[in-house]
PDB file of N, CA and C in Angstrom:
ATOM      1  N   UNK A   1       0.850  -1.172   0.000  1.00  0.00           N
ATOM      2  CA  UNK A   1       0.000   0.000   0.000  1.00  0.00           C
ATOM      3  C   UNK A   1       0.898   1.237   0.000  1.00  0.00           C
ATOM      4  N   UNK A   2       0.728   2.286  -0.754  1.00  0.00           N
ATOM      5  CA  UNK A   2       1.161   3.674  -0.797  1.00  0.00           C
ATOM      6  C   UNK A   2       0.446   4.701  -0.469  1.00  0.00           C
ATOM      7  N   UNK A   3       1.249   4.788   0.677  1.00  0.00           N
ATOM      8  CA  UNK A   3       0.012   5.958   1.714  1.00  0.00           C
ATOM      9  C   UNK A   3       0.581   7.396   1.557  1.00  0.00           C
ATOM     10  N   UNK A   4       0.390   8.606   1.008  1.00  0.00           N
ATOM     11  CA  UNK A   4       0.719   9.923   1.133  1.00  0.00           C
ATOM     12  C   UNK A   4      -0.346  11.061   2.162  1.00  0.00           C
ATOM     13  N   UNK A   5       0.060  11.628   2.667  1.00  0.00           N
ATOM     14  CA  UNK A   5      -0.900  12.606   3.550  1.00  0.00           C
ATOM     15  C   UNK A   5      -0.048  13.539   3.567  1.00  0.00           C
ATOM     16  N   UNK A   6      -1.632  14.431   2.965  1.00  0.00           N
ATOM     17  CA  UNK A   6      -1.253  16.003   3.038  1.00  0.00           C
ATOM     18  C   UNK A   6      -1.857  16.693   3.825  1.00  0.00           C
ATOM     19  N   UNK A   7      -0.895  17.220   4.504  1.00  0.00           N
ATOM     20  CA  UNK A   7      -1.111  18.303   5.951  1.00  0.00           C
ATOM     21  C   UNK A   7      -0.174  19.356   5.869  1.00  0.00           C
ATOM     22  N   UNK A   8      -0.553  20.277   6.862  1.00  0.00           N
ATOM     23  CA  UNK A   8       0.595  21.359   7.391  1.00  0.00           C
ATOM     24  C   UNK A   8       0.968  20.944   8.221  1.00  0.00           C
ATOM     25  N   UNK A   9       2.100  21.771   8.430  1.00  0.00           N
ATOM     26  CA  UNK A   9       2.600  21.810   9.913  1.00  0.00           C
ATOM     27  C   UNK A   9       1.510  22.188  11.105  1.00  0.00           C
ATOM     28  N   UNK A  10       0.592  23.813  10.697  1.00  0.00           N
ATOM     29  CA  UNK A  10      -0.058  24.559  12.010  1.00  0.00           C
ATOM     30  C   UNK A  10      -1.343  23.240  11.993  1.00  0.00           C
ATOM     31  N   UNK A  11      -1.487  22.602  11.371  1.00  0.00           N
ATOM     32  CA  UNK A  11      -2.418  21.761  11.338  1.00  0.00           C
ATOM     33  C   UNK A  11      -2.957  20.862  12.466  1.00  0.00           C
ATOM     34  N   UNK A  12      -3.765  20.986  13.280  1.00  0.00           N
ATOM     35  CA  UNK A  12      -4.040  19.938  14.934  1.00  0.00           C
ATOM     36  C   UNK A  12      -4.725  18.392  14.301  1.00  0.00           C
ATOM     37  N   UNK A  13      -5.341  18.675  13.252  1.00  0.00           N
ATOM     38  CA  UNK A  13      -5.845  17.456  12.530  1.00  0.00           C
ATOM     39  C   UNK A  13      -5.053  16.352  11.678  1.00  0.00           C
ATOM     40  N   UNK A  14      -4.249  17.262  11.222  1.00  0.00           N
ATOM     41  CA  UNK A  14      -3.537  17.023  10.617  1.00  0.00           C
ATOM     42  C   UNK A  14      -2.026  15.521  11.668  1.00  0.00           C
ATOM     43  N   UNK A  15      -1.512  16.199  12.405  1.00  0.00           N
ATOM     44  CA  UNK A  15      -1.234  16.029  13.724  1.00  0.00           C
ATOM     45  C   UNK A  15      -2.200  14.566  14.697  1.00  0.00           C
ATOM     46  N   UNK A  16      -3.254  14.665  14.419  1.00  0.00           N
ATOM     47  CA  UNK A  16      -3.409  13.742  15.006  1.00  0.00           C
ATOM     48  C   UNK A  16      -3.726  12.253  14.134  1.00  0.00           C
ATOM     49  N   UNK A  17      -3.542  12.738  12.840  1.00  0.00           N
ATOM     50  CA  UNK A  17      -3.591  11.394  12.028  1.00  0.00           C
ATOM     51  C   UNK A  17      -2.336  10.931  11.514  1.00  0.00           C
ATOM     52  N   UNK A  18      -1.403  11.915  12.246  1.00  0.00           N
ATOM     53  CA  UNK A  18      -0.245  11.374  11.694  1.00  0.00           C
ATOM     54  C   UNK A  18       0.585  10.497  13.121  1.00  0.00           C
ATOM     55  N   UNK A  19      -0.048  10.804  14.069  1.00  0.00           N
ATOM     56  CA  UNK A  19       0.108  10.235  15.578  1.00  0.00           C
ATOM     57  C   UNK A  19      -0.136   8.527  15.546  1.00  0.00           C
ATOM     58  N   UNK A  20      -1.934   8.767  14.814  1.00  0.00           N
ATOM     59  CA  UNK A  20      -2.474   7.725  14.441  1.00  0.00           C
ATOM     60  C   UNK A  20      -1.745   6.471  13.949  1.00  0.00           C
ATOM     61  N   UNK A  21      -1.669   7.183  12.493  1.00  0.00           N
ATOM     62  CA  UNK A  21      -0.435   5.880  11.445  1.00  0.00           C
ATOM     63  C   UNK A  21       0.589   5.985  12.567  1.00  0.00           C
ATOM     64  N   UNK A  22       1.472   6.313  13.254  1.00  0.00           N
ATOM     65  CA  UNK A  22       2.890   6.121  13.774  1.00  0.00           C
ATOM     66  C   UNK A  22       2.805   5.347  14.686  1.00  0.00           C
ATOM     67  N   UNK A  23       1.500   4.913  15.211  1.00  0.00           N
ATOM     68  CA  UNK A  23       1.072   4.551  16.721  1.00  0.00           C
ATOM     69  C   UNK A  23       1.196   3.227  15.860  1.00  0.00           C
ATOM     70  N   UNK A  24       0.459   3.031  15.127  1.00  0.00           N
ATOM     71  CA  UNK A  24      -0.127   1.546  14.033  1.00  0.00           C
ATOM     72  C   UNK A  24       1.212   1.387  13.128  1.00  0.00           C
ATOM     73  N   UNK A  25       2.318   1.920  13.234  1.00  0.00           N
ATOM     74  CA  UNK A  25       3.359   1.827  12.321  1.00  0.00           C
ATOM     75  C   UNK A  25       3.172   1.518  10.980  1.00  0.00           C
ATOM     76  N   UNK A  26       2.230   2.402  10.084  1.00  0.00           N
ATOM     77  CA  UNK A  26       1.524   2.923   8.644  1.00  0.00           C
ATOM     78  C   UNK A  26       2.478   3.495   8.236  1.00  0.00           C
ATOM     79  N   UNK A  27       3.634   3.100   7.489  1.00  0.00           N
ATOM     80  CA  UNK A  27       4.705   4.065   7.090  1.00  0.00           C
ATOM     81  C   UNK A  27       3.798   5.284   5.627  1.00  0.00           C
ATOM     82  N   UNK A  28       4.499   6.727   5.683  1.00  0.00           N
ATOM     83  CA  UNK A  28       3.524   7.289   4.683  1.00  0.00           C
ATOM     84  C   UNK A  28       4.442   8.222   3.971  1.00  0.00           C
ATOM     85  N   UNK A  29       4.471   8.845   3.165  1.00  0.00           N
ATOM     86  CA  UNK A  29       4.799   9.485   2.819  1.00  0.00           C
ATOM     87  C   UNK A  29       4.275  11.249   3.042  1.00  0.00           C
ATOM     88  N   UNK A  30       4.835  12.241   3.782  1.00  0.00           N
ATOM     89  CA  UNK A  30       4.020  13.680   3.764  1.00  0.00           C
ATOM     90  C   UNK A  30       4.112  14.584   2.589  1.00  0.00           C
ATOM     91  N   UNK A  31       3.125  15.384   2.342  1.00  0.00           N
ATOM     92  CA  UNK A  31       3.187  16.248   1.470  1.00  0.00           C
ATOM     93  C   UNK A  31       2.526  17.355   1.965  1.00  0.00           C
ATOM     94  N   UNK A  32       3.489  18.846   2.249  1.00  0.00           N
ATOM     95  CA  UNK A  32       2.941  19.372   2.619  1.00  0.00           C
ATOM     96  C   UNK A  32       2.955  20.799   2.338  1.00  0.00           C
ATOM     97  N   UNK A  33       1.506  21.087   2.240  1.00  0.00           N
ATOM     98  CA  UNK A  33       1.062  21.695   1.194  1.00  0.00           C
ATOM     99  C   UNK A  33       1.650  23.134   1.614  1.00  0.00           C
ATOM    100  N   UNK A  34       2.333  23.677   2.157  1.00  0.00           N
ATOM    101  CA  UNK A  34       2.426  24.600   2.744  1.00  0.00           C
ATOM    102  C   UNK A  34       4.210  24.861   1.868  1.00  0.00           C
ATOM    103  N   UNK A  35       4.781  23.762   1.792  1.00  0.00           N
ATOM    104  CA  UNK A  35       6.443  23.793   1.488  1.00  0.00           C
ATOM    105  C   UNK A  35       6.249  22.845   0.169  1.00  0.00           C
ATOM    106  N   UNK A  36       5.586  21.978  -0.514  1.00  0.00           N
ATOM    107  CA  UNK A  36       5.515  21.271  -1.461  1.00  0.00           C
ATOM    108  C   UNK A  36       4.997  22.350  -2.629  1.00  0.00           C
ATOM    109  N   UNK A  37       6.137  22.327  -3.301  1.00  0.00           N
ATOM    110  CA  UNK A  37       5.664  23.374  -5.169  1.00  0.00           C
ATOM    111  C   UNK A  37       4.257  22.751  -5.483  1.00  0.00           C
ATOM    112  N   UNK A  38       3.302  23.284  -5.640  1.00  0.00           N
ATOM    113  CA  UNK A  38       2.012  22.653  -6.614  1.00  0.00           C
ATOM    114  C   UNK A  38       1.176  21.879  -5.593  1.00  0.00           C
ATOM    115  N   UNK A  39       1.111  21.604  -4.389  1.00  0.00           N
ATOM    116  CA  UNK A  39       0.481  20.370  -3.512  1.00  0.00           C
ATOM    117  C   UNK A  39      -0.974  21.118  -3.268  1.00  0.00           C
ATOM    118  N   UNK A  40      -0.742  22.304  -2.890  1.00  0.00           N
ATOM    119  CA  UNK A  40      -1.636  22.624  -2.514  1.00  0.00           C
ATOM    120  C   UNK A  40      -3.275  22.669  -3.961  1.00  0.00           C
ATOM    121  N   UNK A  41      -2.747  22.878  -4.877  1.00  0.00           N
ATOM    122  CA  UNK A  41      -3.346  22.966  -5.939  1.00  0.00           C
ATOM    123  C   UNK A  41      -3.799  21.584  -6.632  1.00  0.00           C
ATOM    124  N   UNK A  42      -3.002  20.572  -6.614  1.00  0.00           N
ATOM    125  CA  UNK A  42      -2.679  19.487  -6.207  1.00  0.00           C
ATOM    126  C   UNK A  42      -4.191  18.477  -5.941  1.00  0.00           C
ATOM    127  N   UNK A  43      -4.273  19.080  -4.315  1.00  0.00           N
ATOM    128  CA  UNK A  43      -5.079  18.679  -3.327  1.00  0.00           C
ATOM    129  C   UNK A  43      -6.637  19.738  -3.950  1.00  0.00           C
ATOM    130  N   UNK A  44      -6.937  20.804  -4.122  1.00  0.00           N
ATOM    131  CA  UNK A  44      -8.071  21.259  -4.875  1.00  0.00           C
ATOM    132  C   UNK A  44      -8.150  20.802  -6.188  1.00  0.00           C
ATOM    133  N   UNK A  45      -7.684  20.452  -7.090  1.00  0.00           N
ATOM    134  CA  UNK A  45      -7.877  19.378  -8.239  1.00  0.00           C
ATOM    135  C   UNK A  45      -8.577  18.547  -7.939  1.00  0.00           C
ATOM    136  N   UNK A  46      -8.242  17.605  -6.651  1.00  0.00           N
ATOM    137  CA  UNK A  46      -8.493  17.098  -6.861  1.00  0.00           C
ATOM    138  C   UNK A  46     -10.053  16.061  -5.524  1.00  0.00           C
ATOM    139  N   UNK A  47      -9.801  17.117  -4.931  1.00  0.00           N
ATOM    140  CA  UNK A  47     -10.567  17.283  -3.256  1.00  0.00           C
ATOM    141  C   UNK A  47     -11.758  18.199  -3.767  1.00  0.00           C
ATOM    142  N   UNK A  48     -11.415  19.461  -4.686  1.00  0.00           N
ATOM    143  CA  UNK A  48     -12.502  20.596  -4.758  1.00  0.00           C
ATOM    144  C   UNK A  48     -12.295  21.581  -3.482  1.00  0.00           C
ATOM    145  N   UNK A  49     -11.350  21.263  -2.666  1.00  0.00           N
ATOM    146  CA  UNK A  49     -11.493  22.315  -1.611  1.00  0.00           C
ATOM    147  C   UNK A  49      -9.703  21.822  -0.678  1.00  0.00           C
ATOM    148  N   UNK A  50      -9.755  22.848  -0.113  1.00  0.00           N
ATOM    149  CA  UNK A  50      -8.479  22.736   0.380  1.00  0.00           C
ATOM    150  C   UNK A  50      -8.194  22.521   1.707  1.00  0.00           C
ATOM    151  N   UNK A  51      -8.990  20.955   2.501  1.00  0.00           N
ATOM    152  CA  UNK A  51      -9.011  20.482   3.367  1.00  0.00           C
ATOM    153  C   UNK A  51      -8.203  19.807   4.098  1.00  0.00           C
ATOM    154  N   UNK A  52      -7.607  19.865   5.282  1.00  0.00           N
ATOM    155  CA  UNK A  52      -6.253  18.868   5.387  1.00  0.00           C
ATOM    156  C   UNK A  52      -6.505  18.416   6.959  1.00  0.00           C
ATOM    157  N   UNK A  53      -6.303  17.367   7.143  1.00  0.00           N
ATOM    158  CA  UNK A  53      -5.499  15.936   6.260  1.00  0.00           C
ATOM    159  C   UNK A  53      -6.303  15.488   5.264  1.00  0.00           C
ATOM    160  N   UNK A  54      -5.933  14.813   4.092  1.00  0.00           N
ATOM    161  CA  UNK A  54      -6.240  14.216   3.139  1.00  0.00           C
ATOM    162  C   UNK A  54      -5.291  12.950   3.144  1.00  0.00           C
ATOM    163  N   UNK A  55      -5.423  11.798   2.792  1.00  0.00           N
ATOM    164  CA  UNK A  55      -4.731  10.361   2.578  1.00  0.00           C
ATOM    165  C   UNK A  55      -5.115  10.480   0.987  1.00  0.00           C
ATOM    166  N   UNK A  56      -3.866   9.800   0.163  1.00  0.00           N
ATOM    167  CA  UNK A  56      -3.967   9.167  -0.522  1.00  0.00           C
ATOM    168  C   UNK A  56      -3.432   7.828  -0.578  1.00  0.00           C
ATOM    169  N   UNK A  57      -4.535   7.166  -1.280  1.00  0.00           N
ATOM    170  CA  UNK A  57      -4.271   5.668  -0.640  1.00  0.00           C
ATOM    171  C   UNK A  57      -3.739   4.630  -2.315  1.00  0.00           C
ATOM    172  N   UNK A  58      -3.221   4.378  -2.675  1.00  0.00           N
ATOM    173  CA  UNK A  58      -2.746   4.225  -4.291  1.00  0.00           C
ATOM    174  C   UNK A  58      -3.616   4.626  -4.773  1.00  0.00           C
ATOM    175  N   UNK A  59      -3.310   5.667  -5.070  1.00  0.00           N
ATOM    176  CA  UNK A  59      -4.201   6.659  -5.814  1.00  0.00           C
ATOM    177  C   UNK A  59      -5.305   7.261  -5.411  1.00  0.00           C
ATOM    178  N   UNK A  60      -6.096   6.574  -4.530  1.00  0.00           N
ATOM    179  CA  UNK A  60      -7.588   6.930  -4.399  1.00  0.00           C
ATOM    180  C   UNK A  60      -7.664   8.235  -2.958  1.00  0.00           C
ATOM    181  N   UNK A  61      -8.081   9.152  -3.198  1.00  0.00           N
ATOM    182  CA  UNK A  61      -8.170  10.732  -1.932  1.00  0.00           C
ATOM    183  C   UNK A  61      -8.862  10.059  -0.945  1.00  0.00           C
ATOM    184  N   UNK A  62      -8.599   9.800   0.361  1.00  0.00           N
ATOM    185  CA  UNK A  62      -9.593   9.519   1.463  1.00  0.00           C
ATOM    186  C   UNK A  62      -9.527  10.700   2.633  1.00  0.00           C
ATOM    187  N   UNK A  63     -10.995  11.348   3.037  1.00  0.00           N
ATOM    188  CA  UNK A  63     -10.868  12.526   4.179  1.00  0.00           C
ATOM    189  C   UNK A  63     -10.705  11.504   5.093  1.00  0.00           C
ATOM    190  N   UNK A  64      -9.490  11.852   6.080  1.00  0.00           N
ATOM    191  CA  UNK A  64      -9.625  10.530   7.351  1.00  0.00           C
ATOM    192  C   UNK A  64     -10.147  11.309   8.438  1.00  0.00           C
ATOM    193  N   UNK A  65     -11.038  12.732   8.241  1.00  0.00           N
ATOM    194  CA  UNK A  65     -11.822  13.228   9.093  1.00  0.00           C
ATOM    195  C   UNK A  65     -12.707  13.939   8.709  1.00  0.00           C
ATOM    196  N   UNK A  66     -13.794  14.515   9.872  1.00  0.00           N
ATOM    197  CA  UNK A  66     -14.911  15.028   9.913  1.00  0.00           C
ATOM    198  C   UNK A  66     -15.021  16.049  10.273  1.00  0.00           C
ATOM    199  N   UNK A  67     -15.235  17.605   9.381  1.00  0.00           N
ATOM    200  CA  UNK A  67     -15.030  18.957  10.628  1.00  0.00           C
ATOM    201  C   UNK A  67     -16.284  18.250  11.670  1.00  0.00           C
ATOM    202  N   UNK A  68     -15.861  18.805  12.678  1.00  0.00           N
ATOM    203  CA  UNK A  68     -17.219  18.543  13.921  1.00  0.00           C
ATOM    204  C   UNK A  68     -17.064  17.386  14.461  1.00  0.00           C
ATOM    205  N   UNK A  69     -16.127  16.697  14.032  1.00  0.00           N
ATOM    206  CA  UNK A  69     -16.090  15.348  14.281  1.00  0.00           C
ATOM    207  C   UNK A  69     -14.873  14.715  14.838  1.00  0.00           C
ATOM    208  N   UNK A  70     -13.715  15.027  13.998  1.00  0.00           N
ATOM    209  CA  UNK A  70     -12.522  14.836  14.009  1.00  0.00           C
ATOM    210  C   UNK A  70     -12.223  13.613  13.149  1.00  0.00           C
ATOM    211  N   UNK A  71     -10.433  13.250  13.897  1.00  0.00           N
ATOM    212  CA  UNK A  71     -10.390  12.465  13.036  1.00  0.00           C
ATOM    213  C   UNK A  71     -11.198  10.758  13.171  1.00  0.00           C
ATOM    214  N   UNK A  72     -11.939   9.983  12.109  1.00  0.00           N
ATOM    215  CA  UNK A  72     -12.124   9.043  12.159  1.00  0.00           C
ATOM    216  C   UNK A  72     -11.582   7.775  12.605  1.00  0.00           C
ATOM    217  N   UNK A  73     -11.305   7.402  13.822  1.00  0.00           N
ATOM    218  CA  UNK A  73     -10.272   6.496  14.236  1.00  0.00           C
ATOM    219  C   UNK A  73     -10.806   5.160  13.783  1.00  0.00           C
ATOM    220  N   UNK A  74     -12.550   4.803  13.829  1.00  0.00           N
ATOM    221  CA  UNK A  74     -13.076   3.688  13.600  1.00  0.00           C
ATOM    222  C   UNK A  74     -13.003   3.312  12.604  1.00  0.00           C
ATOM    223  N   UNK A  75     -13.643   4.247  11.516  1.00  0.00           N
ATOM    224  CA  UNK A  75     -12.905   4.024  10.438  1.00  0.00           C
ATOM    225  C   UNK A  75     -11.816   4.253   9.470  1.00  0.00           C
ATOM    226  N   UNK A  76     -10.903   4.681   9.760  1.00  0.00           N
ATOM    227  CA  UNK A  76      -9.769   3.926   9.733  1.00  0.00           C
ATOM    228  C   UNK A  76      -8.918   2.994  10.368  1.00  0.00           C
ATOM    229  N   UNK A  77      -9.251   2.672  11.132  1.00  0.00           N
ATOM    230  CA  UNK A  77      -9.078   1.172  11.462  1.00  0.00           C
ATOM    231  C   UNK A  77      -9.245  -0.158  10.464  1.00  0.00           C
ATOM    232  N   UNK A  78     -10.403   0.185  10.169  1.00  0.00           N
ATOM    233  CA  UNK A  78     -11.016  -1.043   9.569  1.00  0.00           C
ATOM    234  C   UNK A  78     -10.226  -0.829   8.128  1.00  0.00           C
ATOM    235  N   UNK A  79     -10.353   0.714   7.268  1.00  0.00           N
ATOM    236  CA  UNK A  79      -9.596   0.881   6.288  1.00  0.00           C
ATOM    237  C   UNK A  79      -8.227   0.187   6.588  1.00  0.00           C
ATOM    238  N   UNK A  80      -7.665   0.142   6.781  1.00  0.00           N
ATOM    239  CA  UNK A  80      -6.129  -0.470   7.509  1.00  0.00           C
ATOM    240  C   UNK A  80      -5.689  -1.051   8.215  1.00  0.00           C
ATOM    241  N   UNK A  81      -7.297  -2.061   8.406  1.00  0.00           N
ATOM    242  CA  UNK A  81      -6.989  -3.376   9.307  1.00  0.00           C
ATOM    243  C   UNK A  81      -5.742  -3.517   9.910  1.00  0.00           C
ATOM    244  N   UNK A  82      -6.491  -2.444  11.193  1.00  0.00           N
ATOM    245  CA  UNK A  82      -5.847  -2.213  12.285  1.00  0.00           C
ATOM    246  C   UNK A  82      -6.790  -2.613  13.401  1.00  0.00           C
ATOM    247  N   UNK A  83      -6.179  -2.492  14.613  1.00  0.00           N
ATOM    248  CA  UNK A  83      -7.299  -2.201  15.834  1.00  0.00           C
ATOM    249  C   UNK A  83      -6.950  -0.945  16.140  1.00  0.00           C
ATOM    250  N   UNK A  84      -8.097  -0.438  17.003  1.00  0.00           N
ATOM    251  CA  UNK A  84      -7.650   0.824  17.388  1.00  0.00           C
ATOM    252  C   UNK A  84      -8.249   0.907  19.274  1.00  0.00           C
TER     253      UNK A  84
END
């Protein structure tokens, strides 16, 4: 699996899904949109909006959260048959 996530740095969401994968040892690749040429533009191509964290998962955009909600731990779990 080829995992990329795009976040910022000032990002708290961002931050906690990257806690997430490290906890579950999800190796990923970051991209971040803040220091990456084009990411940010990138991520509205292809999102429609410029939301972060974003996963890409070989190829496919997954939000691994919910404003109001946070991040989805349940499901991603199951995405990445993990426990959580």
């Amino acid at each position: 699996m080829e995992l990329q996530v795009y976040s910022a740095d000032w990002c708290r969401d961002c931050k906690v899904a990257k806690h997430w994968l490290a906890k579950h040892a999800i190796p990923y690749t970051e991209v971040n949109i803040e220091t990456t040429p084009g990411a940010a533009d990138t991520l509205v191509k292809a999102t429609g909006k410029r939301a972060i964290p974003q996963f890409v998962i070989d190829g496919k955009w997954v939000q691994p959260y919910r404003p109001g909600r946070g991040f989805l731990f349940t499901e991603m779990a199951e995405l990445f048959g993990v426990s959580d």
